[in-house]
Protein backbone atom coordinates (compact mmCIF):
# COMPACT_ATOMS: atom_id res chain seq x y z
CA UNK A 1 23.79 -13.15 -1.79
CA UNK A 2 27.21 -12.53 -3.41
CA UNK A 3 27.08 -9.13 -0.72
CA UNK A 4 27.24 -11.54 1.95
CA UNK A 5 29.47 -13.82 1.15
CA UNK A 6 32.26 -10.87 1.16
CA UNK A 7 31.99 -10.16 4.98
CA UNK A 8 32.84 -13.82 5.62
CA UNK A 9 35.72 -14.62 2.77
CA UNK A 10 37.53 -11.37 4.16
CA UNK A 11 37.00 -12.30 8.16
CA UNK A 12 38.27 -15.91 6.61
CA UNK A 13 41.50 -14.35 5.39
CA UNK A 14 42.10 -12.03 8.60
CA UNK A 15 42.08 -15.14 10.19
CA UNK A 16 44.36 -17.34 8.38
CA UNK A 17 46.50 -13.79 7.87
CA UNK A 18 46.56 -13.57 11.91
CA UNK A 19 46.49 -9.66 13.80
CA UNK A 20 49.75 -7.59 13.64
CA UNK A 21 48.15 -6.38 16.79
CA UNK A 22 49.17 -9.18 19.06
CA UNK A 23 51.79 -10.42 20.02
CA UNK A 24 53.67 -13.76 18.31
CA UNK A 25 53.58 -17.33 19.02
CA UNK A 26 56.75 -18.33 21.00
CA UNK A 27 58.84 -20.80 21.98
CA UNK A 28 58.98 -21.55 26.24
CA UNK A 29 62.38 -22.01 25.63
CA UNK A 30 62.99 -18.20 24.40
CA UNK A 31 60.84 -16.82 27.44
CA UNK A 32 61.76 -15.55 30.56
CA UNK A 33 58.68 -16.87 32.71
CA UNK A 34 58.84 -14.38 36.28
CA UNK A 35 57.70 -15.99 39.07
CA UNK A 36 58.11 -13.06 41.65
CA UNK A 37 57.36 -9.08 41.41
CA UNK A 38 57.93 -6.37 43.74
CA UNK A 39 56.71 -3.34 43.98
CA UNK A 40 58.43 -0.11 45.79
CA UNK A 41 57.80 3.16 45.10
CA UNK A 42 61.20 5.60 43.80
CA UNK A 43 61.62 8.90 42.87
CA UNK A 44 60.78 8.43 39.36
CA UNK A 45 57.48 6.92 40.87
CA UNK A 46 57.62 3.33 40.87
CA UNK A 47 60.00 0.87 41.36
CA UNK A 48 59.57 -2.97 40.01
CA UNK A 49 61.33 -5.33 40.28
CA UNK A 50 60.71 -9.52 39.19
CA UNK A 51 62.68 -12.32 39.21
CA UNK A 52 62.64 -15.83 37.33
CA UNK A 53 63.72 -18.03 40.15
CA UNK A 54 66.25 -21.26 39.19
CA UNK A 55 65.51 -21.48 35.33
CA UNK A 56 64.83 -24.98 34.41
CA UNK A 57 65.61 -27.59 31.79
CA UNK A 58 63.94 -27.44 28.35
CA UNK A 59 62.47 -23.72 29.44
CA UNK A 60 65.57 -21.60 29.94
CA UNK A 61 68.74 -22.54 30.33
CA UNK A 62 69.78 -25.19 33.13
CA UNK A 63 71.74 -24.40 35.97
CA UNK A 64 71.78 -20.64 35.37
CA UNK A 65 70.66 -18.72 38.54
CA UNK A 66 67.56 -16.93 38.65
CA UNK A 67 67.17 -13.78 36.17
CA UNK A 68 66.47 -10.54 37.84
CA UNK A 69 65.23 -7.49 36.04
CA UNK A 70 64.15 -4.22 37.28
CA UNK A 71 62.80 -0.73 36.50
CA UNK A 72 61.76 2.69 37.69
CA UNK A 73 59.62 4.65 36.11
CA UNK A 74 56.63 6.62 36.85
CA UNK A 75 53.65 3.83 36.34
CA UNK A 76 53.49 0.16 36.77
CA UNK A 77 52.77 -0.25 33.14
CA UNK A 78 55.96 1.65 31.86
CA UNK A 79 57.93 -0.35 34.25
CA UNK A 80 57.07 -3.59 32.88
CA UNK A 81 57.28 -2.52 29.48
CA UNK A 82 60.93 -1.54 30.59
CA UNK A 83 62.16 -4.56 31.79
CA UNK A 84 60.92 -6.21 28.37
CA UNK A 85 63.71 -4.71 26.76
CA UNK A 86 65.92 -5.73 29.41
CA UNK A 87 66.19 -9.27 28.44
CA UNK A 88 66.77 -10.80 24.82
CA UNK A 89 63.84 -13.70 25.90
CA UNK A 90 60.40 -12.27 26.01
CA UNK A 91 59.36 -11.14 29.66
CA UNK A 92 56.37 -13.72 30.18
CA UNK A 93 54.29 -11.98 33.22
CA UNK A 94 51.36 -14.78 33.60
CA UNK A 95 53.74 -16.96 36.21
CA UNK A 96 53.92 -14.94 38.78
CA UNK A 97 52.16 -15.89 41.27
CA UNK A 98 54.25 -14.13 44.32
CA UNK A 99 54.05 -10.61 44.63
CA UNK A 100 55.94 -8.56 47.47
CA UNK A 101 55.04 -5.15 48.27
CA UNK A 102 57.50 -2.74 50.33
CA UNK A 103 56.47 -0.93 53.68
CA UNK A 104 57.45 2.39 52.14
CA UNK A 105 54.51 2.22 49.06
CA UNK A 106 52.24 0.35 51.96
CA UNK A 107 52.02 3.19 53.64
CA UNK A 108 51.27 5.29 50.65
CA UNK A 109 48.68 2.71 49.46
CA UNK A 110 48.16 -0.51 47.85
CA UNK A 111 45.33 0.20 45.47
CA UNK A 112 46.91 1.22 42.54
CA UNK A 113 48.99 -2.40 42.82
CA UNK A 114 46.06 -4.00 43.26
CA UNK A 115 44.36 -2.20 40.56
CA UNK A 116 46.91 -3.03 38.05
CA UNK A 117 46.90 -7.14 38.31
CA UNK A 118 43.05 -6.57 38.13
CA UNK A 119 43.17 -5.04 35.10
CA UNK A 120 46.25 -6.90 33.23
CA UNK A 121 45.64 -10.02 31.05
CA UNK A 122 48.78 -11.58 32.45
CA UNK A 123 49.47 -10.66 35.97
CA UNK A 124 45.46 -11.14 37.61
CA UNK A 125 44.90 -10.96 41.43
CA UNK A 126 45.87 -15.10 41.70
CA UNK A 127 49.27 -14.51 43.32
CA UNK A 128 50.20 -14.42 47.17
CA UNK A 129 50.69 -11.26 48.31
CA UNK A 130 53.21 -10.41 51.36
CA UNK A 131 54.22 -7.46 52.54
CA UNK A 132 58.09 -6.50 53.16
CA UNK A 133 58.45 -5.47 56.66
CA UNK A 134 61.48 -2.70 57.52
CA UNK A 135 63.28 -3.18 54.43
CA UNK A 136 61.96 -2.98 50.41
CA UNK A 137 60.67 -5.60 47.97
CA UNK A 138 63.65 -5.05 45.34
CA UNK A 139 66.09 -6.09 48.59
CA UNK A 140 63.99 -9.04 50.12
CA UNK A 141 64.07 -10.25 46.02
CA UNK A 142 67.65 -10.34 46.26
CA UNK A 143 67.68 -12.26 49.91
CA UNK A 144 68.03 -15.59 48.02
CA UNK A 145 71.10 -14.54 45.78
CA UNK A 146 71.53 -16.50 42.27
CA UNK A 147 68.73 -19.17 43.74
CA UNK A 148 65.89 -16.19 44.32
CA UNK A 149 63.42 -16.31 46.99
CA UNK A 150 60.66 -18.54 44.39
CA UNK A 151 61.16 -21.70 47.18
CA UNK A 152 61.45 -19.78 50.20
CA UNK A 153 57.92 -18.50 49.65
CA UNK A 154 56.58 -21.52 48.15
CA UNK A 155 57.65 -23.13 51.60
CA UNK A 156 56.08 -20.72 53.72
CA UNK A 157 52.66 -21.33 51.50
CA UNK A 158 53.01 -24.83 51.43
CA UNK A 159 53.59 -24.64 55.53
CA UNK A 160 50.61 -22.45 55.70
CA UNK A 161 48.73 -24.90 54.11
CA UNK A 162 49.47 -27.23 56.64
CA UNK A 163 48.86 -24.52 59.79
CA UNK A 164 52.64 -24.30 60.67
CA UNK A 165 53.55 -20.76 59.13
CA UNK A 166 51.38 -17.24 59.01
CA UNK A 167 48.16 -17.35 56.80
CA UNK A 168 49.07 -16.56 53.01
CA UNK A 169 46.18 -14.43 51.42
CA UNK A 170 46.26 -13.97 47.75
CA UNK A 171 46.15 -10.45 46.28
CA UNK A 172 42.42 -10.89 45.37
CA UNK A 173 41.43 -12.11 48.77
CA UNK A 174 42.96 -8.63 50.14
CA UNK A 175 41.68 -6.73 47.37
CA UNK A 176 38.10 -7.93 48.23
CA UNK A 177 38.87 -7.69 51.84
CA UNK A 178 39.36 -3.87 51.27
CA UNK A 179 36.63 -3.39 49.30
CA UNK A 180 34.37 -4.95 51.36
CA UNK A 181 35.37 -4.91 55.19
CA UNK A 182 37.22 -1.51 54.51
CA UNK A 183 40.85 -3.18 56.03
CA UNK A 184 42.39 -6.34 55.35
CA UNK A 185 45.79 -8.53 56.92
CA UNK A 186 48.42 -9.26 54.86
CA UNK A 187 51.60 -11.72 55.85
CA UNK A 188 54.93 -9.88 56.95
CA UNK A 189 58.38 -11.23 55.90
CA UNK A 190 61.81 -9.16 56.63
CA UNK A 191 65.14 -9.99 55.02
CA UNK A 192 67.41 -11.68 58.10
CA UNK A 193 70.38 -13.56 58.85
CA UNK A 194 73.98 -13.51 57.26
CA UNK A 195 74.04 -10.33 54.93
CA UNK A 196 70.07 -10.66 55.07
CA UNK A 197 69.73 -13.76 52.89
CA UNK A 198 66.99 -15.01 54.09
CA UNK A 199 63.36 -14.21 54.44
CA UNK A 200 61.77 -14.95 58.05
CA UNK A 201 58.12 -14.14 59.19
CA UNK A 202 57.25 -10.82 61.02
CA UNK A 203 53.82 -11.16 62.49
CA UNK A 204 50.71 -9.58 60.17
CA UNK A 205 50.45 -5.97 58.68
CA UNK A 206 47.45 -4.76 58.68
CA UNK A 207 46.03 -2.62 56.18
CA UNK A 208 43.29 0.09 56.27
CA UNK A 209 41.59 1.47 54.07
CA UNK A 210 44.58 0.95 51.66
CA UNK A 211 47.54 1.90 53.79
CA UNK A 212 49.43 0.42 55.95
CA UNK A 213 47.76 1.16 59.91
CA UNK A 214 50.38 -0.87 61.75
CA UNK A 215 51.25 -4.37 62.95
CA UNK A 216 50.42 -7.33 64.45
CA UNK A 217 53.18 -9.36 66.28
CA UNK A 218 53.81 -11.59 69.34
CA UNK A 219 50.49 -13.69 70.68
CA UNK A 220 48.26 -11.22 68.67
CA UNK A 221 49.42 -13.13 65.75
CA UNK A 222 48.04 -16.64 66.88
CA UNK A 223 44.82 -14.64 67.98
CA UNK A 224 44.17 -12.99 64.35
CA UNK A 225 44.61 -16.70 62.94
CA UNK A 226 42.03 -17.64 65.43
CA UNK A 227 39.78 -14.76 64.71
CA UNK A 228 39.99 -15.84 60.84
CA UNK A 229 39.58 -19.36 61.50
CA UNK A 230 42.53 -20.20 59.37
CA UNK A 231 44.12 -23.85 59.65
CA UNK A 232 45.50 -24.62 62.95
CA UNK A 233 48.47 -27.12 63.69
CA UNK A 234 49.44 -25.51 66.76
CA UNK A 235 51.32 -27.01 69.37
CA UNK A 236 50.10 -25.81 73.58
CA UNK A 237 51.46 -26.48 76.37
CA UNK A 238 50.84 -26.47 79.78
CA UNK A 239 51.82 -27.80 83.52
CA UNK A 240 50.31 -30.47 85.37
CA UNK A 241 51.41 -31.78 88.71
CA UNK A 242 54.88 -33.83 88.29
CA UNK A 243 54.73 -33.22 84.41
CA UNK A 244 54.73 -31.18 81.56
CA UNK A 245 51.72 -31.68 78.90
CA UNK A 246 52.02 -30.69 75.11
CA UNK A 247 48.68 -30.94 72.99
CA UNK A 248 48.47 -30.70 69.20
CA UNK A 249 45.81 -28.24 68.00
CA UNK A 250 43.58 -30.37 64.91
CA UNK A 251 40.71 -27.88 64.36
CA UNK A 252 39.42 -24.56 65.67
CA UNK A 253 36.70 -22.27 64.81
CA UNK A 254 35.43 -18.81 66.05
CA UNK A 255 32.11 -17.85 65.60
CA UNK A 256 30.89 -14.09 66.66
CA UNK A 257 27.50 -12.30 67.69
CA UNK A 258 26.57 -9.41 67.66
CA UNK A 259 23.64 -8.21 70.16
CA UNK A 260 21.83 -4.67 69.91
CA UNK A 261 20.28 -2.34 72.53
CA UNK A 262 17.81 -1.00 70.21
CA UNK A 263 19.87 0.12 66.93
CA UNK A 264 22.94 0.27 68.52
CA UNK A 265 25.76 -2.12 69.24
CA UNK A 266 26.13 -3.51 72.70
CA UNK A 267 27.92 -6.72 72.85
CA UNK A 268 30.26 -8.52 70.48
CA UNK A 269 30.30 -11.68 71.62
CA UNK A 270 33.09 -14.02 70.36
CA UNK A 271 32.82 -18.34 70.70
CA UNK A 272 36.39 -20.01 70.07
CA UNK A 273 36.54 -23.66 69.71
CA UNK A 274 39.77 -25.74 69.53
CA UNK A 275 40.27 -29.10 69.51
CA UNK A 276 43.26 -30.75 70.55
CA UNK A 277 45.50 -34.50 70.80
CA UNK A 278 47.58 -34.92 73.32
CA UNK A 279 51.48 -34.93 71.84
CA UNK A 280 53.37 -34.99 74.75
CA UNK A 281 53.02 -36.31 78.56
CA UNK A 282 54.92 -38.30 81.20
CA UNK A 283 51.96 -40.28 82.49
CA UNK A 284 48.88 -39.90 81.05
CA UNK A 285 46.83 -37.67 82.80
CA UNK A 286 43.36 -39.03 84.45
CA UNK A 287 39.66 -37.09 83.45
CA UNK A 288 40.18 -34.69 85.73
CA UNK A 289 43.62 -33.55 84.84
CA UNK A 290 42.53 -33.50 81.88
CA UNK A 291 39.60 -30.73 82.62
CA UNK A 292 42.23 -28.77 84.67
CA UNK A 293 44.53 -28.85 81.31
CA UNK A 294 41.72 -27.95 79.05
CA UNK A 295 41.25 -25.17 81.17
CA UNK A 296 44.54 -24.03 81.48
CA UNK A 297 44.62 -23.94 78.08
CA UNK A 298 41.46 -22.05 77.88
CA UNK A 299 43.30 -19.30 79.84
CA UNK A 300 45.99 -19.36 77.35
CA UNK A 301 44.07 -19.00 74.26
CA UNK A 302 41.99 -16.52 75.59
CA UNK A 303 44.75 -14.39 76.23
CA UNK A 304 45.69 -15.06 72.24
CA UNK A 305 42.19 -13.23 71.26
CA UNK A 306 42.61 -10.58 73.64
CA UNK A 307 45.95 -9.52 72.43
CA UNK A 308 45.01 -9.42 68.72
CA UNK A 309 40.99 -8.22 69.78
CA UNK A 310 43.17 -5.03 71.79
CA UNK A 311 45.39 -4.00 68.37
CA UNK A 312 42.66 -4.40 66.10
CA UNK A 313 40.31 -2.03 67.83
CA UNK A 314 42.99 0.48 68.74
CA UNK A 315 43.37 0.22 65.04
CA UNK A 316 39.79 0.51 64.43
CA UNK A 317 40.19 -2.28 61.61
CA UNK A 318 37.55 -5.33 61.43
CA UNK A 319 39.80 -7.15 59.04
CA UNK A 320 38.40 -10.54 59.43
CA UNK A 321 34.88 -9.66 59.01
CA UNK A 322 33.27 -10.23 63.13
CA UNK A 323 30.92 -7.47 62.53
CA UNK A 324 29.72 -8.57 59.06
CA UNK A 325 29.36 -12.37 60.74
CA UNK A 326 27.52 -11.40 63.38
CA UNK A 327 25.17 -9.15 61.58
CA UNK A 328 23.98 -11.82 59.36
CA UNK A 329 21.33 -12.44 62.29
CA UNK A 330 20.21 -8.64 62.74
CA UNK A 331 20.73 -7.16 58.98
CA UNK A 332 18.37 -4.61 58.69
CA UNK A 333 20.37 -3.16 61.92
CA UNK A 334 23.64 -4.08 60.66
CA UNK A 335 22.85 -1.87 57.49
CA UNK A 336 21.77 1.09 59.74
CA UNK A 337 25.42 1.12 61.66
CA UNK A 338 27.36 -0.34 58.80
CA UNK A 339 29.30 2.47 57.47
CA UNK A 340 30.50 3.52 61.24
CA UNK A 341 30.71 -0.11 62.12
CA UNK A 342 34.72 0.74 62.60
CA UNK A 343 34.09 3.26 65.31
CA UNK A 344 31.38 1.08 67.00
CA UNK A 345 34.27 -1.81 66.65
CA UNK A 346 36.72 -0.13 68.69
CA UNK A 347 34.27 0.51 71.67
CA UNK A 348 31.74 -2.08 71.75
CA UNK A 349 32.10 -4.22 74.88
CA UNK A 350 33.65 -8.16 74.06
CA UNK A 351 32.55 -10.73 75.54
CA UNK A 352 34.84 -14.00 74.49
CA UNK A 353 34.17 -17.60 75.38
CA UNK A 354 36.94 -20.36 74.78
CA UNK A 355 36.13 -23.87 74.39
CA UNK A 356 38.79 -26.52 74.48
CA UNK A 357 38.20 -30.08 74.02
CA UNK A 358 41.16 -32.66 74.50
CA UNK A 359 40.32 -36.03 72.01
C-alpha cells in the first residue's frame, strides 16, 4: 500500500514543481506573435524570414510598425531558433497563418517546407500558402514597408472568399494535393508598383511532384478555377444587337467522366455549369436573345477550359483531381492506370460541354 502511494505523491509534486523542460508561461504583451513567414533558400541553405505585421494595443507596443526578423542558416529549425534571439520578446510562431515561398526554393522543392509545419507544434499546415513569382519571399515581405504585407494578403483571402481574387489554398490542402494527385496549384503574387510595394496577383504556379513545373496565366487562370469548382463572382460579357450585355456569374460547377475502351482511357469528358444574373443591359433582351447570349457565353467559357485543359496536359499535372473524379465510377480500372494516370492525362482525347443558364 504505502509502495503505491509513492508513485503518486512524487507525480503530485512534479506537477505542482512544473517541467524545466518547457518553456514558461508568458505575458502576450512580452511576445512577438508573427503573422507571416517566408521561406527562400541561401547559400548557407535556408533563408527565413517572418514578420509581425502592425503590432497592436495591449499585445505589443501601439503604433510601432511591423517587426521583421530574419535568418540563414542551413535548416528551417536553426533558422527559427535564430531569429528567437533576435528579439528581446519571445518569437511566438503559432500566428502565422501566411506563409510565402520563393520561386528559387519552388523549383528546388517544397516538401521539406511542408514537412516542417507538419511536424512543428506551433507552425501546422493551417496557413495560406502563396508562392512568390520572379522575385523572393524575404523581398515580397518587405513590399508593405513598416505596415507589412499581414492586410494585403488577408484582402486577397477575404476577396477569394467572395470569388473576386485567385483561389487561396492552405499549405495542408497542397500538401495533400501532392501526396495524393502527385501535383497541386498554388496562388502567385509578385512585388509591383512604386519601388515594388505592393503585392499583385500573377496567375497560378503549378507544382509537380514538389517543384515548381511552370505557370498558369491569362484565361487559363479563370479555366483552372472552373476546373476546381472554386467560388465564382465573375463578371461576362458579351454583344447583342444595339447593346452591350454584362452577366454576373452566382454558381458554377464542373463535373468530369472518364470512359474506357477496355482498360484503357479513351475519353475525358468534362460538364461545366454556370449560372448567371444579368448586371448590365440597355434594353432587356427578349428569350431569344437571351439563348443567343447564353451561347455566346458558352463559347467564351469554353475557351477558359481549353486554355487551362492545354497547359495542364503539356504539363502532365492533374492538379485538381479530373481523373480521380471520374474514376470513382470505373475504380477497379482507375487502380489499374492510376500510377501512369499523368501520361494518359496529357493524351487522352477531351470532350467538354458548357452549360450556361441566365436567371
Amino acid at each position: 500500500m504505502k509502495k503505491s502511494v509513492i508513485p503518486s505523491l512524487l507525480a503530485v509534486c512534479l506537477l505542482l514543481a512544473g517541467c524545466s523542460g518547457l518553456p514558461a508561461a508568458r505575458e502576450m504583451g512580452d511576445m512577438a506573435l508573427l503573422r507571416t513567414m517566408g521561406v527562400d533558400p541561401s547559400p548557407a541553405g535556408v533563408a527565413v524570414t517572418g514578420s509581425t505585421g502592425p503590432r497592436a494595443k495591449g499585445l505589443q507596443a501601439e503604433g510601432e510598425g511591423a517587426l521583421t526578423l530574419s535568418a540563414d542558416r542551413e535548416s528551417l529549425s536553426a533558422a527559427c531558433l535564430s531569429m528567437q534571439g533576435q528579439s528581446d520578446s519571445y518569437v511566438f510562431f503559432g500566428y502565422v497563418d501566411q506563409l510565402l515561398v520563393g520561386e528559387a526554393l519552388a523549383e528546388r522543392g517544397v516538401r521539406p517546407v511542408l514537412d516542417f509545419f507538419a511536424r512543428d507544434t506551433e507552425l501546422g499546415l493551417g496557413a495560406r500558402l502563396w508562392l512568390v513569382r520572379g522575385s523572393t519571399a524575404r523581398e515580397a515581405l518587405s513590399a508593405g514597408g513598416d505596415q507589412g504585407v499581414d492586410s494585403r494578403l488577408e484582402t486577397l483571402q477575404h476577396d477569394s472568399e467572395m470569388g473576386i481574387a485567385n483561389l487561396t489554398r492552405t499549405a495542408g490542402e497542397i500538401y495533400t494535393d501532392l501526396l495524393e494527385l502527385g501535383s497541386a496549384y498554388i496562388p502567385a503574387l509578385s512585388p509591383a508598383g512604386d519601388e515594388a510595394a505592393v503585392l499583385t496577383e500573377q496567375g497560378y504556379g503549378i507544382l509537380k511532384g514538389e517543384v515548381l513545373a511552370g505557370f498558369l496565366e491569362g484565361e487559363a487562370v479563370k479555366g483552372l478555377e472552373l476546373l476546381a469548382g472554386g467560388p465564382s463572382a465573375d463578371v461576362l460579357e458579351a454583344e447583342l444587337p444595339g447593346q452591350r450585355v454584362s452577366v454576373r456569374v452566382t454558381s458554377s460547377c464542373t463535373k468530369s467522366g472518364l470512359e474506357f475502351s477496355g482498360d484503357a482511357p479513351s475519353t475525358l469528358k468534362l460538364v461545366c455549369n454556370i449560372q448567371c444574373r444579368l448586371s448590365e443591359y440597355r434594353q432587356r433582351p427578349d428569350r431569344e436573345e437571351l439563348s443567343k447570349l447564353e451561347a455566346a457565353l458558352e463559347g467564351q467559357e469554353r475557351l477558359r477550359l481549353e486554355a487551362a485543359l492545354a497547359r495542364l496536359r503539356e504539363l502532365e499535372a492533374d492538379c485538381t483531381g479530373l481523373g480521380a473524379k471520374a474514376a470513382m465510377v470505373h475504380p477497379a480500372k482507375w487502380q489499374k492506370i492510376r500510377d501512369n494516370w499523368p501520361e494518359w492525362f496529357s493524351r487522352v482525347p477531351v470532350e467538354i460541354q458548357v452549360e450556361v443558364k441566365i436567371l
